[in-house]
C-alpha atoms as a PDB file:
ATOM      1  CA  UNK A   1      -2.566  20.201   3.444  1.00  0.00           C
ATOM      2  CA  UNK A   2       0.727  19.000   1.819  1.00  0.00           C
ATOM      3  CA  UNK A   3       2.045  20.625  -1.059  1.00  0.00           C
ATOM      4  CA  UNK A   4       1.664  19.677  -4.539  1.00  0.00           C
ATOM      5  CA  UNK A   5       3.960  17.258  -5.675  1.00  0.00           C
ATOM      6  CA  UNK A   6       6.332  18.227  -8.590  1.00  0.00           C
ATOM      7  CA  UNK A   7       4.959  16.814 -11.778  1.00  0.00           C
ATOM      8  CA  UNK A   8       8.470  15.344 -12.559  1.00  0.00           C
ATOM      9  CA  UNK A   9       7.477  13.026  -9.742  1.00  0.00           C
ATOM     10  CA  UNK A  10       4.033  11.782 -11.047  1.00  0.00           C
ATOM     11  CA  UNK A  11       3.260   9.016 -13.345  1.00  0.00           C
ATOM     12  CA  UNK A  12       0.494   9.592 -16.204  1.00  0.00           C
ATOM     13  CA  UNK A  13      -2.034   6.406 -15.936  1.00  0.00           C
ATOM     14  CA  UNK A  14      -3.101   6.779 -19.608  1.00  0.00           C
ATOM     15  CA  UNK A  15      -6.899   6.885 -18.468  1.00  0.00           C
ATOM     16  CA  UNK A  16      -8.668   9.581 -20.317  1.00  0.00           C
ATOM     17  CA  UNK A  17      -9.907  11.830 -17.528  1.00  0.00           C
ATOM     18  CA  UNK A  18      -8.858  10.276 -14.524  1.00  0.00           C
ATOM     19  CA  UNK A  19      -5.177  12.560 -14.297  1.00  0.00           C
ATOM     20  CA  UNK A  20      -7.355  15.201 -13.556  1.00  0.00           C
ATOM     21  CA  UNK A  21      -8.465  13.573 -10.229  1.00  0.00           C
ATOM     22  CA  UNK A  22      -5.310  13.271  -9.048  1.00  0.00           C
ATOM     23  CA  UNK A  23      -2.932  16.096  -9.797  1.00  0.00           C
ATOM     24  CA  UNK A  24      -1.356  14.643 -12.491  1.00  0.00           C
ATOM     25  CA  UNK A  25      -1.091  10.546 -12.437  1.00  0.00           C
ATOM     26  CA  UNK A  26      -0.263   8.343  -9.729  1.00  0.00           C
ATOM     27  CA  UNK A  27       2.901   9.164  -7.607  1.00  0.00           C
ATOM     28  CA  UNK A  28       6.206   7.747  -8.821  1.00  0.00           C
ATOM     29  CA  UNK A  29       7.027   4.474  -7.281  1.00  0.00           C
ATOM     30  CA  UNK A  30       3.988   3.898  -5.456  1.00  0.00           C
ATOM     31  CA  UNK A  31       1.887   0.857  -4.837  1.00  0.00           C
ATOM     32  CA  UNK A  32      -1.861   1.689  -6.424  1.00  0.00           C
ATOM     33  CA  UNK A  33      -4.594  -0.573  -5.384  1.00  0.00           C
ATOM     34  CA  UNK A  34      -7.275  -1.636  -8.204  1.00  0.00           C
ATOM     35  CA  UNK A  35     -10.330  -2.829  -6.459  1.00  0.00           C
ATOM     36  CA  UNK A  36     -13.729  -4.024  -7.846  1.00  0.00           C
ATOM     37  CA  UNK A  37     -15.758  -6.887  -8.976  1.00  0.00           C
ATOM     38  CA  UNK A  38     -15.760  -8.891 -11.717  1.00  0.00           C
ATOM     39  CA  UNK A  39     -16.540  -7.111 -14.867  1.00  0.00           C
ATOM     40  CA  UNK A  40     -15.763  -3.593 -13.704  1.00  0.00           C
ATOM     41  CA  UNK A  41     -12.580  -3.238 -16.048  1.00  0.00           C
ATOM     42  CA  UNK A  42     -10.029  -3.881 -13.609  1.00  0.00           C
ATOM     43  CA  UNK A  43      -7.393  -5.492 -16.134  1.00  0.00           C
ATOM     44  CA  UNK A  44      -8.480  -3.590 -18.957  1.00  0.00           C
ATOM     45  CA  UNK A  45      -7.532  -0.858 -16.423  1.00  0.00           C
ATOM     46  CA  UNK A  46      -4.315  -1.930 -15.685  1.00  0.00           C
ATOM     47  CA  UNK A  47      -3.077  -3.275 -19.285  1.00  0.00           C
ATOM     48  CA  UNK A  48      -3.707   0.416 -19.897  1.00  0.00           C
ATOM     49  CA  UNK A  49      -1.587   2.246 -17.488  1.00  0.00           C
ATOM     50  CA  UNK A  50       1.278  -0.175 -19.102  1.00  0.00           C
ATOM     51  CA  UNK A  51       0.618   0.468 -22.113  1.00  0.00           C
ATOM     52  CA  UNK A  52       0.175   4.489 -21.793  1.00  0.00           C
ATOM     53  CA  UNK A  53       4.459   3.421 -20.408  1.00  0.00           C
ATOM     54  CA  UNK A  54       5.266   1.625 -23.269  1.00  0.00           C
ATOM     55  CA  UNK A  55       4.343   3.853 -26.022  1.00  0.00           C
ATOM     56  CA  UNK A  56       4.311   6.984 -24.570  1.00  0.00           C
ATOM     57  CA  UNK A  57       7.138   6.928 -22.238  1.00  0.00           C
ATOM     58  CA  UNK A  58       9.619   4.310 -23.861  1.00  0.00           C
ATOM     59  CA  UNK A  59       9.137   2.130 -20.535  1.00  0.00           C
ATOM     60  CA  UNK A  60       8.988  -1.785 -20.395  1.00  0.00           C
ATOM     61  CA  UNK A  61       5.949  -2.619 -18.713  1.00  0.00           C
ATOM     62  CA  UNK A  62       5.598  -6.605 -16.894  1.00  0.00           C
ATOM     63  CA  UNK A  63       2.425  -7.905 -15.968  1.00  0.00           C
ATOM     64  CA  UNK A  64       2.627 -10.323 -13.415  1.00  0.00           C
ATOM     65  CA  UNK A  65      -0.323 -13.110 -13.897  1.00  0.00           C
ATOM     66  CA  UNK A  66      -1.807 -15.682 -11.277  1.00  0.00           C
ATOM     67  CA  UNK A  67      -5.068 -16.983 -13.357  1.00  0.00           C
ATOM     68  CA  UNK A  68      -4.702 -15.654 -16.738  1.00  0.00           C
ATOM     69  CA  UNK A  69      -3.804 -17.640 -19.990  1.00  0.00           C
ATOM     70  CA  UNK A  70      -1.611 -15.674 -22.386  1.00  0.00           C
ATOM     71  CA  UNK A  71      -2.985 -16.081 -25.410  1.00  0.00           C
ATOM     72  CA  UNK A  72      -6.375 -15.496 -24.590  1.00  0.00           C
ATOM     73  CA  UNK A  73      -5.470 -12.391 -22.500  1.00  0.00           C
ATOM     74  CA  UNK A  74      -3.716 -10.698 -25.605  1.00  0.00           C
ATOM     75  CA  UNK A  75      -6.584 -11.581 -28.011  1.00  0.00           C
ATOM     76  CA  UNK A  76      -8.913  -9.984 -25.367  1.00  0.00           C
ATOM     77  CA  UNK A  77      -6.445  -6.825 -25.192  1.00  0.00           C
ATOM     78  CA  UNK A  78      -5.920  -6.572 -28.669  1.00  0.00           C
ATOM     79  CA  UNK A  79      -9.921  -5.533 -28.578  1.00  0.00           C
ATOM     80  CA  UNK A  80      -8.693  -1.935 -27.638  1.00  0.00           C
ATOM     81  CA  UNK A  81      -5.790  -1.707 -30.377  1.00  0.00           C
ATOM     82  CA  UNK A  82      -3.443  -2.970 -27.543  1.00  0.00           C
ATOM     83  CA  UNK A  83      -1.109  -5.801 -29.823  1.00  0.00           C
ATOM     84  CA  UNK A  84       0.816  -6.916 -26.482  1.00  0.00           C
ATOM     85  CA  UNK A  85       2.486  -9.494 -28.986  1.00  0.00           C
ATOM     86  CA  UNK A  86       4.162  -6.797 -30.656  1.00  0.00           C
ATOM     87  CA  UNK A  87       5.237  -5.433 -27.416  1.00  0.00           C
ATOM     88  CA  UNK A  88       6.524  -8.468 -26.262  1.00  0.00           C
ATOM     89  CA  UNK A  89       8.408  -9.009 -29.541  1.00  0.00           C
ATOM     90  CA  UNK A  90      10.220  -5.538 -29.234  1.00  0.00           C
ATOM     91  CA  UNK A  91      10.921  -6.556 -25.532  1.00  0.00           C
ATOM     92  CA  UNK A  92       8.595  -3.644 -24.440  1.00  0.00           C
ATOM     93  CA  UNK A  93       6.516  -5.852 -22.478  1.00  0.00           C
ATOM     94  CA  UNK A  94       6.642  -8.928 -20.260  1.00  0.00           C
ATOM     95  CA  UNK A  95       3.938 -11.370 -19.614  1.00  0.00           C
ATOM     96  CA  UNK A  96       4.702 -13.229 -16.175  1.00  0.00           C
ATOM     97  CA  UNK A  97       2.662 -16.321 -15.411  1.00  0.00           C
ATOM     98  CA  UNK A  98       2.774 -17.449 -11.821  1.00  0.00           C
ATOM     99  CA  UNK A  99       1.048 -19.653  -9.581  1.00  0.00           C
ATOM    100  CA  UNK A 100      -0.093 -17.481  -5.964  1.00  0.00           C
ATOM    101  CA  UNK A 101       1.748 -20.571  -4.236  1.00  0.00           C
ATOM    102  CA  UNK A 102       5.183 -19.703  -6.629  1.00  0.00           C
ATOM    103  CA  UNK A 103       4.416 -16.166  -5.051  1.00  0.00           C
ATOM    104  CA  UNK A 104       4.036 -17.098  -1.408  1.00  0.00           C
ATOM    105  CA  UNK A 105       7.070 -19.051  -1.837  1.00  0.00           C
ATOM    106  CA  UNK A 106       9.207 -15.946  -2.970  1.00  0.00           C
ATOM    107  CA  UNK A 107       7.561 -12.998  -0.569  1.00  0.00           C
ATOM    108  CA  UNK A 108       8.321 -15.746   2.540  1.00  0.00           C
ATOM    109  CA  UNK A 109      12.111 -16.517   1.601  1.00  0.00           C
ATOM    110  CA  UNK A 110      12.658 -13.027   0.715  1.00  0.00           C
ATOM    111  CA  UNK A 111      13.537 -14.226  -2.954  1.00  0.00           C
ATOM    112  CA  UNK A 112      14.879 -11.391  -5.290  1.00  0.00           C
ATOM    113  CA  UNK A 113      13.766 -13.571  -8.375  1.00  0.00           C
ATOM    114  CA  UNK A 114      11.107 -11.212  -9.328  1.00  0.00           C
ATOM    115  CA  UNK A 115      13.340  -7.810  -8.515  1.00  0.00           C
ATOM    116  CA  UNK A 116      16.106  -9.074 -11.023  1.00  0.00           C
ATOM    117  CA  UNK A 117      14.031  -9.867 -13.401  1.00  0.00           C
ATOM    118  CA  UNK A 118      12.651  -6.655 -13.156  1.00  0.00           C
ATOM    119  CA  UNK A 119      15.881  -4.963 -13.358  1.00  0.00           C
ATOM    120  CA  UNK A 120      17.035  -6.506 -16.428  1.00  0.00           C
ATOM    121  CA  UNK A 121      14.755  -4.932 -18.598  1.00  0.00           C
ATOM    122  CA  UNK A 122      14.519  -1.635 -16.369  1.00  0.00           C
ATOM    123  CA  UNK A 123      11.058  -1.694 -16.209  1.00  0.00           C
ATOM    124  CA  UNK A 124       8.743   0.978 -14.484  1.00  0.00           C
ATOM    125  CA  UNK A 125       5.242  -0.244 -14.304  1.00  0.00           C
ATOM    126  CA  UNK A 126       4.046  -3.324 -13.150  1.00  0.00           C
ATOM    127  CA  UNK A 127       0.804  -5.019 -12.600  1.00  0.00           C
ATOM    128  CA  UNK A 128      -0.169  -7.841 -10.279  1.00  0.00           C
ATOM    129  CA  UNK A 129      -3.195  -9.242 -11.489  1.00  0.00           C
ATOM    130  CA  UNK A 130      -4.914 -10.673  -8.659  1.00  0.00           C
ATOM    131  CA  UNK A 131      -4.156  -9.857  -5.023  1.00  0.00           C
ATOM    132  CA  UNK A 132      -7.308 -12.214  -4.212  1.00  0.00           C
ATOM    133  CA  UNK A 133      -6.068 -15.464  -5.395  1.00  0.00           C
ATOM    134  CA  UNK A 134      -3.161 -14.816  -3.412  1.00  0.00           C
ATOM    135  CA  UNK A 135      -4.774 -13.955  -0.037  1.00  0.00           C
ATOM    136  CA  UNK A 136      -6.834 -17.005  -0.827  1.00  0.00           C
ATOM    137  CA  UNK A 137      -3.783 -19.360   0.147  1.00  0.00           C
ATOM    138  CA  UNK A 138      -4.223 -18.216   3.917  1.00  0.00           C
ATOM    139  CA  UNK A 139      -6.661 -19.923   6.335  1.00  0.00           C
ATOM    140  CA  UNK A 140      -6.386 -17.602   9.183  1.00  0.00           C
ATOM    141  CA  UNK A 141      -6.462 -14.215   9.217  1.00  0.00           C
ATOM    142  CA  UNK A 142      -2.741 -13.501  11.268  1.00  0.00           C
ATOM    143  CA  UNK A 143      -1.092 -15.197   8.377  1.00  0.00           C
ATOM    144  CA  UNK A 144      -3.000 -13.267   5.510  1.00  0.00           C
ATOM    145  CA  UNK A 145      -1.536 -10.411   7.252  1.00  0.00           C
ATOM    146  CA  UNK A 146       1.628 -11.336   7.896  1.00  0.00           C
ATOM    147  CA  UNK A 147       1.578 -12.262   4.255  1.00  0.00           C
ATOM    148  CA  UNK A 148       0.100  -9.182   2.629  1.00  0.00           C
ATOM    149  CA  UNK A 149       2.462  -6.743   4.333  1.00  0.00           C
ATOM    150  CA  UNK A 150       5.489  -9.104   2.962  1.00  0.00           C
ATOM    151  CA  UNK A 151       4.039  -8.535  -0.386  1.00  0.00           C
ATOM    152  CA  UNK A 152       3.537  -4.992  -0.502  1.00  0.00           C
ATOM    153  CA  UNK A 153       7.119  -4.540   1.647  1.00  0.00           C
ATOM    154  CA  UNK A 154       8.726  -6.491  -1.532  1.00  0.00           C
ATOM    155  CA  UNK A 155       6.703  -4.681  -3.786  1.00  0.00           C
ATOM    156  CA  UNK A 156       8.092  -1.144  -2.543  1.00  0.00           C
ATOM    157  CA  UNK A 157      11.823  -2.140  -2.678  1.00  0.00           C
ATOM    158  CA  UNK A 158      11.015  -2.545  -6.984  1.00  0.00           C
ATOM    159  CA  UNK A 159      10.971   0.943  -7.045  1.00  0.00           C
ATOM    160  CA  UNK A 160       8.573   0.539  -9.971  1.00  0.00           C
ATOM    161  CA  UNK A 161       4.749   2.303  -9.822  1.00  0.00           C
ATOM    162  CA  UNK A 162       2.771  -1.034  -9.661  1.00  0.00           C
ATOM    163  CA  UNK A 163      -0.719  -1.588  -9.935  1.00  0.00           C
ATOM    164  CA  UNK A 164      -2.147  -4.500  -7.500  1.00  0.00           C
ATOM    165  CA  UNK A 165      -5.337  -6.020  -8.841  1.00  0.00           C
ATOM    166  CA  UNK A 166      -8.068  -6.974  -6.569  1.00  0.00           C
ATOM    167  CA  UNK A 167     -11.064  -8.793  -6.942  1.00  0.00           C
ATOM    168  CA  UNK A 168     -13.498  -7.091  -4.408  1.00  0.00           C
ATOM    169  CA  UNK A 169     -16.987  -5.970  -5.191  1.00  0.00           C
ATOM    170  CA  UNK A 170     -17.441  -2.745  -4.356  1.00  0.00           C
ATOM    171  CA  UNK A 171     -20.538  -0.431  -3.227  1.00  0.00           C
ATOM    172  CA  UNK A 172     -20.198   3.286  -2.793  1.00  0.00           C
ATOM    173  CA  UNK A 173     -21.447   2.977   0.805  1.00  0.00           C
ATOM    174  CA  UNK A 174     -19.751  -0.266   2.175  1.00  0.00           C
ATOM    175  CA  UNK A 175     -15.882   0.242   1.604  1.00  0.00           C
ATOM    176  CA  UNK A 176     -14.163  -1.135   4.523  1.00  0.00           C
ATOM    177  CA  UNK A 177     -10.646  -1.059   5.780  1.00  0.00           C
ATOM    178  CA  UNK A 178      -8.218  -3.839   4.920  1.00  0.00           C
ATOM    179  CA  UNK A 179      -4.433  -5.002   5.233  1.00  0.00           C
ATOM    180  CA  UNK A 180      -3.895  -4.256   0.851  1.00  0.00           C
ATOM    181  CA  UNK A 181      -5.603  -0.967   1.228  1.00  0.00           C
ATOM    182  CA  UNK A 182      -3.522   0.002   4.304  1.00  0.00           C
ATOM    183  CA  UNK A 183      -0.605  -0.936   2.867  1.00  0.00           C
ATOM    184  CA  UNK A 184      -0.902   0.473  -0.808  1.00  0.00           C
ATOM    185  CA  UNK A 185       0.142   4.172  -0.985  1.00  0.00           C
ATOM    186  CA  UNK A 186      -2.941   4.880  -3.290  1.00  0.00           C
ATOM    187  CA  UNK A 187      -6.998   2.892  -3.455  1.00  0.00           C
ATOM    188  CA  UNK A 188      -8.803   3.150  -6.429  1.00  0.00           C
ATOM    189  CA  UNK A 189     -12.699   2.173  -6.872  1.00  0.00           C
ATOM    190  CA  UNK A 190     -14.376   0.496  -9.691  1.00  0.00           C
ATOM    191  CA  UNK A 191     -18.260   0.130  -9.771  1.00  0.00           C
ATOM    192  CA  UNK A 192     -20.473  -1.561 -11.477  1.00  0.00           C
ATOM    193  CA  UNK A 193     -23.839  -0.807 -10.209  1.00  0.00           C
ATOM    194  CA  UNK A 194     -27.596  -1.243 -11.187  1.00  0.00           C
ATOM    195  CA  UNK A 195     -29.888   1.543 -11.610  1.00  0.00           C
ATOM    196  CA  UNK A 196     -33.216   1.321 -10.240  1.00  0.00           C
ATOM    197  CA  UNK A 197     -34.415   0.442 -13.888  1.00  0.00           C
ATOM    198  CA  UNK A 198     -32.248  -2.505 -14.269  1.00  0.00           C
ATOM    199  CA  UNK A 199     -29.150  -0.449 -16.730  1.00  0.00           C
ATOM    200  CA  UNK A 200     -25.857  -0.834 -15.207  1.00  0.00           C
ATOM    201  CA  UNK A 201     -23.582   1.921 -15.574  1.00  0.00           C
ATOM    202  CA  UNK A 202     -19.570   2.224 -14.481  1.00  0.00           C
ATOM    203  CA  UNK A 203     -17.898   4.966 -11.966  1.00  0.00           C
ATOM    204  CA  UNK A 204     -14.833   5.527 -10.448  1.00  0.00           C
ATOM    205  CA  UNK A 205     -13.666   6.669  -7.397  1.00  0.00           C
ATOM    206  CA  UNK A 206     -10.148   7.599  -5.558  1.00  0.00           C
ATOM    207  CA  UNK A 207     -10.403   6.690  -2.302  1.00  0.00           C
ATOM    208  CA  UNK A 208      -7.253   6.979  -1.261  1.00  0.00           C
ATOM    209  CA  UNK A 209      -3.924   8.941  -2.874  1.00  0.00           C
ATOM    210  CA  UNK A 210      -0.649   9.946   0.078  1.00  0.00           C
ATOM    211  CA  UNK A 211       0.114  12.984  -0.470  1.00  0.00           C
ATOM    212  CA  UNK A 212      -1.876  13.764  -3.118  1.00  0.00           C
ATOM    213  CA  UNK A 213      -4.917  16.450  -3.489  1.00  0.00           C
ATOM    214  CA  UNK A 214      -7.057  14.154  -4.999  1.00  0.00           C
ATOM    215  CA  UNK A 215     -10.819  15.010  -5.685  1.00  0.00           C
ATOM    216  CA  UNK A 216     -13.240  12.910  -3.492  1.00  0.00           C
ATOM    217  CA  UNK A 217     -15.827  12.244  -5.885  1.00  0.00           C
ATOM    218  CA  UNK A 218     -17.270   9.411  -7.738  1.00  0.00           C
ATOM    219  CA  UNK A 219     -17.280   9.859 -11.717  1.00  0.00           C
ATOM    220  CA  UNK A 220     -18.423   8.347 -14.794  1.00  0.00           C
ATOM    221  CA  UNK A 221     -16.663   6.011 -16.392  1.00  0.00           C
ATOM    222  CA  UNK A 222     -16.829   4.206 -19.365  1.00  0.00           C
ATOM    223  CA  UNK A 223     -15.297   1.141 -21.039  1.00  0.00           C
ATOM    224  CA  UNK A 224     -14.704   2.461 -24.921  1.00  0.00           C
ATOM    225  CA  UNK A 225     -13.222   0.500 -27.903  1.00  0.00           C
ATOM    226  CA  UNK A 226      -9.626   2.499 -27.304  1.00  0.00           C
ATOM    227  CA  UNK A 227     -10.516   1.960 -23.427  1.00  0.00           C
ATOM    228  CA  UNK A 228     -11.446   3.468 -20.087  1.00  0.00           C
ATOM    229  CA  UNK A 229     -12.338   6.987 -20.036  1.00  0.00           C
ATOM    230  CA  UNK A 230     -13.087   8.735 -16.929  1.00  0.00           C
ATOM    231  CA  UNK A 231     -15.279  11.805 -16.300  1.00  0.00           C
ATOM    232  CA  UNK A 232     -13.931  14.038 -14.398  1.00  0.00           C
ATOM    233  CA  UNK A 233     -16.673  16.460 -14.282  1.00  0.00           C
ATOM    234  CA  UNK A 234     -19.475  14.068 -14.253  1.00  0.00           C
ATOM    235  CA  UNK A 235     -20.627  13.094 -10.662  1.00  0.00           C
ATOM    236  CA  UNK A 236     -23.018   9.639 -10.358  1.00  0.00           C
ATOM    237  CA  UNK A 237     -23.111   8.901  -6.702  1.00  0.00           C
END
């Protein structure tokens, strides 16, 4: 087993519980994968890992949009006592909006218009928010490829730790292997799931971490009015 990373070199999410899991936070730098379906908290999830940088850490935190609109995404965030506005206005956080066709255009000519933009507010966490309305852009499956590993190769030369949304539901017992979760250094599972009597109830799971001791379980997880909290010690599946 590798050893334990030094704790200089981990990143704290900001998620109530889920540090625990994973020795710390994600690793500096890396590429996390957020995977689940719709409803599961994925961006909730996300806008709070940037926001755990930005007034924790004094880091600038850029979310990169393909389908959101602005203003209705802050109102939405601002739910949790997240005022992105204010962020913005102190230059503590970037909203990006892009199109996934914009994207596609800058992973194939190797564009550094997203890196320098990056660099000149020295930002450290970024979000992608959603891998799946990118992928959708490719008909056959060579290209989507081909594309994907572009994407995550540009997204490792950022030297940021960026989250990569994607909109996947997910069931404990039918995760398969794909190109994103290849690629991404670290896979992380949100459910939604029915109980026999009809409640839904939320877990989490780390699937995947490099070289990280990361607990193989799937927790509890709940969606709170200051945001997600995990449990570490709470096992549902």
């Amino acid at each position: 087993m590798p050893d334990k990373i030094p704790r200089e070199e981990r990143v704290p999410t900001g998620i109530k519980g889920l540090d625990k899991l994973t020795e710390g936070g994600f690793e500096k730098n890396s590429a996390v994968l957020v995977a689940g379906g719709g409803g599961s908290g994925k961006s909730i999830f996300a806008t709070q890992f940037l926001t755990e940088g930005i007034t924790k850490h004094n880091e600038t935190g850029i979310y990169i949009s393909f389908e959101e609109i602005k203003d209705r995404f802050y109102k939405h965030m601002l739910v949790f006592g997240w005022d992105l506005r204010k962020f913005e206005e102190e230059g503590r956080f970037i909203f990006l909006k892009y199109s996934p066709e914009r994207i596609a255009k800058i992973v194939r000519e190797k564009s550094k218009e997203i890196e320098n933009s990056i660099k000149e507010v020295e930002a450290k966490r970024i979000v992608i928010d959603s891998l799946s309305a990118y992928t959708a852009l490719f008909e056959s499956e060579a290209e989507k490829r081909k594309m994907l590993v572009a994407l995550f190769d540009m997204i490792k030369e950022w030297d940021c730790t960026t989250i990569v949304v994607s909109e996947e539901d997910q069931h404990p017992d039918q995760h398969h292997s794909t190109v994103e979760g290849f690629m991404a250094d670290a896979i992380v599972l949100l459910y939604n799931e029915r109980e026999p009597k009809g409640l839904r109830f939320r877990a989490i799971e780390v699937f995947k971490m490099r070289g990280t001791k990361h607990e193989s379980k799937i927790c509890s997880m709940k969606i709170t009015e200051h945001g997600i909290e995990v449990y570490p010690d709470t096992i549902v599946l």
